[in-house]
C-alpha atoms as a PDB file:
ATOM      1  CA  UNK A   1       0.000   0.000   0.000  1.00  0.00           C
ATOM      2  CA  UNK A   2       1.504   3.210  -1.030  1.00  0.00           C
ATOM      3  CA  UNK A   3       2.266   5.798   2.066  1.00  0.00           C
ATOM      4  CA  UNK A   4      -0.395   8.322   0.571  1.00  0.00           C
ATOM      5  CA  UNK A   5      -2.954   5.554   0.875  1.00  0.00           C
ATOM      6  CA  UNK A   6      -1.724   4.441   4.184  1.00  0.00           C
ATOM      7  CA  UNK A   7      -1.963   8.705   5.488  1.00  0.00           C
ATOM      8  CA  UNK A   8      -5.447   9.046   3.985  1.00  0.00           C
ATOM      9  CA  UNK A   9      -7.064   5.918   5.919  1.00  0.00           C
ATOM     10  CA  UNK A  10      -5.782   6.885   8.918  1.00  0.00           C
ATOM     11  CA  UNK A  11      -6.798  10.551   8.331  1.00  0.00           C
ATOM     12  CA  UNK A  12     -10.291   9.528   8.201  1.00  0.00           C
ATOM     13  CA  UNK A  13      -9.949   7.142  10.781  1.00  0.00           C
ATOM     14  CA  UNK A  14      -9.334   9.493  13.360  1.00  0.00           C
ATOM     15  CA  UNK A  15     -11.788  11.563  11.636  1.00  0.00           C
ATOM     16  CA  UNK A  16     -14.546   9.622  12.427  1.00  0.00           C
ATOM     17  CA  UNK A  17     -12.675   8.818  15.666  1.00  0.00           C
ATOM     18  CA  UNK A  18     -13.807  12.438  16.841  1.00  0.00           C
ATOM     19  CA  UNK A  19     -16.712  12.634  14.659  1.00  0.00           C
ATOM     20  CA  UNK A  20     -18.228   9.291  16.387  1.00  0.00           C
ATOM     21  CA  UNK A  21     -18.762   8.173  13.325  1.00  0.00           C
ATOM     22  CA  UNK A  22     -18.323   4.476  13.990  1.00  0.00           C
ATOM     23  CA  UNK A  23     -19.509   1.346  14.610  1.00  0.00           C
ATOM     24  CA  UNK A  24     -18.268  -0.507  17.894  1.00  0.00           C
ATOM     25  CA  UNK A  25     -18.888  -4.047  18.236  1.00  0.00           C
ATOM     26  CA  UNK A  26     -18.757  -4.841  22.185  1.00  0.00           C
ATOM     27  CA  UNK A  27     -18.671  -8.801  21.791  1.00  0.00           C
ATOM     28  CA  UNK A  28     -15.412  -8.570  19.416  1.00  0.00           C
ATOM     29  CA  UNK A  29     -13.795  -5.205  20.594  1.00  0.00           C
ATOM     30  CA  UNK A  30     -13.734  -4.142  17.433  1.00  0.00           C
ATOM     31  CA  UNK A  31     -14.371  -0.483  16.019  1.00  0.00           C
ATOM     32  CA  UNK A  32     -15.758  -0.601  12.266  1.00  0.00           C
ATOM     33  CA  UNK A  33     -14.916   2.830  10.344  1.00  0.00           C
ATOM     34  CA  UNK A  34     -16.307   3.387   6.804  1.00  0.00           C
ATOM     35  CA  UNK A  35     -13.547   4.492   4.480  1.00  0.00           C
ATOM     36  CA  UNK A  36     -14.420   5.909   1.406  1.00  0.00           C
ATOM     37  CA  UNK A  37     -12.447   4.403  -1.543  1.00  0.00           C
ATOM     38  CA  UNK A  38     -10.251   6.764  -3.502  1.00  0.00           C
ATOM     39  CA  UNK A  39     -11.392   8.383  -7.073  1.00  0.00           C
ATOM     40  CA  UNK A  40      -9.171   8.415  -9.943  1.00  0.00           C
ATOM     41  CA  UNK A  41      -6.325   6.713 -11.101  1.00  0.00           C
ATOM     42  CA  UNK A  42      -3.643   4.839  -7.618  1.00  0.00           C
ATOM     43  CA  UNK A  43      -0.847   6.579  -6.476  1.00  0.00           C
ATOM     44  CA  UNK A  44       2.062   6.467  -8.334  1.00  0.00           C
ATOM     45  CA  UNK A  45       0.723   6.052 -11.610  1.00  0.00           C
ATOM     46  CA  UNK A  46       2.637   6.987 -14.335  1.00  0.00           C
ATOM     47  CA  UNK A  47       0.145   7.117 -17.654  1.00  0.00           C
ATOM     48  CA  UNK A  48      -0.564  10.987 -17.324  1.00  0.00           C
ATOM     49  CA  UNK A  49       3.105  12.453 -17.215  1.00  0.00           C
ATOM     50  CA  UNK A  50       3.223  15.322 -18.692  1.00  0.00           C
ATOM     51  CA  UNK A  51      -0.724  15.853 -19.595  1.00  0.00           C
ATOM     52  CA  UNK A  52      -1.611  19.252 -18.073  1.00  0.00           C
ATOM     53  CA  UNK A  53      -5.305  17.743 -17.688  1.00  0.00           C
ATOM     54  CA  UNK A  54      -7.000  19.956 -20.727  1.00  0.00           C
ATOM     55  CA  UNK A  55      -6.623  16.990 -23.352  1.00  0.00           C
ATOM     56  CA  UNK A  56      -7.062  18.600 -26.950  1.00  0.00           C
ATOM     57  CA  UNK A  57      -4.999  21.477 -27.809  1.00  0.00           C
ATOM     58  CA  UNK A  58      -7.014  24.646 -28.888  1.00  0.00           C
ATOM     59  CA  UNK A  59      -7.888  24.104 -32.262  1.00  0.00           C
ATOM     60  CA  UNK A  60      -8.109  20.942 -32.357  1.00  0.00           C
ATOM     61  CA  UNK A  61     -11.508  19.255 -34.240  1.00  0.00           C
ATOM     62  CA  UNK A  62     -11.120  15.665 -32.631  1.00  0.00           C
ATOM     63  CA  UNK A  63     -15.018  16.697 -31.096  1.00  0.00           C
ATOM     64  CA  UNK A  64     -16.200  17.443 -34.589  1.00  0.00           C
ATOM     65  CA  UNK A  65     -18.149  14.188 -35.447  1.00  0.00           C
ATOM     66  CA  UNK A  66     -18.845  15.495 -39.060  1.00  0.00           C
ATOM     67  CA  UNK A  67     -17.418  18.562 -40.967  1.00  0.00           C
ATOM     68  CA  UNK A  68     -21.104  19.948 -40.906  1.00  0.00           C
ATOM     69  CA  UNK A  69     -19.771  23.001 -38.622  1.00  0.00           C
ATOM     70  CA  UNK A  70     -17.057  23.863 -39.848  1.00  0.00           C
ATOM     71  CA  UNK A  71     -17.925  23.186 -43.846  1.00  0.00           C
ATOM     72  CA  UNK A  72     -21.743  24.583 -44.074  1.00  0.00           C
ATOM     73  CA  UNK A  73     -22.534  26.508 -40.855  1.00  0.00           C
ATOM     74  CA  UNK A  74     -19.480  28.716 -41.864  1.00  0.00           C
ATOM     75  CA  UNK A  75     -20.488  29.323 -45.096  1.00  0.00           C
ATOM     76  CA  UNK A  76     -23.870  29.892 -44.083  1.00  0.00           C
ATOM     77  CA  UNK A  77     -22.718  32.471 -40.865  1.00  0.00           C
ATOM     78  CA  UNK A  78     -20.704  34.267 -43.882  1.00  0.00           C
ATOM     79  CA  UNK A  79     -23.827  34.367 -45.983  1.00  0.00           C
ATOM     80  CA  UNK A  80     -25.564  35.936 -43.476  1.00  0.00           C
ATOM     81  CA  UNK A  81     -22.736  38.680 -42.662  1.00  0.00           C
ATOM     82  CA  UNK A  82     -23.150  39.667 -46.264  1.00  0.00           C
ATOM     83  CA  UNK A  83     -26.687  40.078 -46.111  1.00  0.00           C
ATOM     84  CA  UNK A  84     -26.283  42.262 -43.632  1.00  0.00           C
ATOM     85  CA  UNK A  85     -23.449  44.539 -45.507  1.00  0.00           C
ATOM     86  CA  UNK A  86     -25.703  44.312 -48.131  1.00  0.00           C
ATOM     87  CA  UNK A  87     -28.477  45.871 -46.609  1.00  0.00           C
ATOM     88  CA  UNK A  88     -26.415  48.320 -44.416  1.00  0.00           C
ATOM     89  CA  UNK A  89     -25.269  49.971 -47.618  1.00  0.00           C
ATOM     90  CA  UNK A  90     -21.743  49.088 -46.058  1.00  0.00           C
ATOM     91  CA  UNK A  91     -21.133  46.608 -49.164  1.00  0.00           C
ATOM     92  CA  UNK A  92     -19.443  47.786 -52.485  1.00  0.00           C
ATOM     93  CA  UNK A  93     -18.940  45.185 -55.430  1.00  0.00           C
ATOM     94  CA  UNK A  94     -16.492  47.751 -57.403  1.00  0.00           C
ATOM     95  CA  UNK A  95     -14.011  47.856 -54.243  1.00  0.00           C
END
């Protein structure tokens, strides 16, 4: 058991210590403490070096099932940026 494992069970052991949080069985002698187990990957695990946590860099169209945003939504938020040029007066062909 790694020595951050072995801190955080006691930690909540004498948590619930205080707390009286715990089960005492008078025929056995025996205290029974719930620990929660730990989230996330065990201590000392080395598959995430160097992975600030973000995944993708920005950029990055890995979440883009289909090219539907970034092929016809464009072209359609461009059509509409025209139209409005266009009808703002704020549009000249001869430019």
């Amino acid at each position: 058991m790694h020595w951050k494992e072995k801190e955080r069970r006691l930690n909540y052991s004498l948590r619930a210590l205080f707390a009286g949080e715990y089960r005492l069985d008078r025929s056995k002698g025996v205290f029974y403490i719930h620990i929660p187990k730990k989230k996330g990957a065990p201590y000392g695990n080395k598959n995430a070096i160097g992975n600030k946590g973000g995944g993708a860099p920005l950029g990055n169209l890995n979440a883009e099932k289909t090219g539907l945003y970034t092929d016809l939504m464009y072209r359609w938020q461009m059509a509409e940026i025209e139209k409005r040029l266009i009808e703002a007066d704020c549009w000249s062909k001869k430019q």
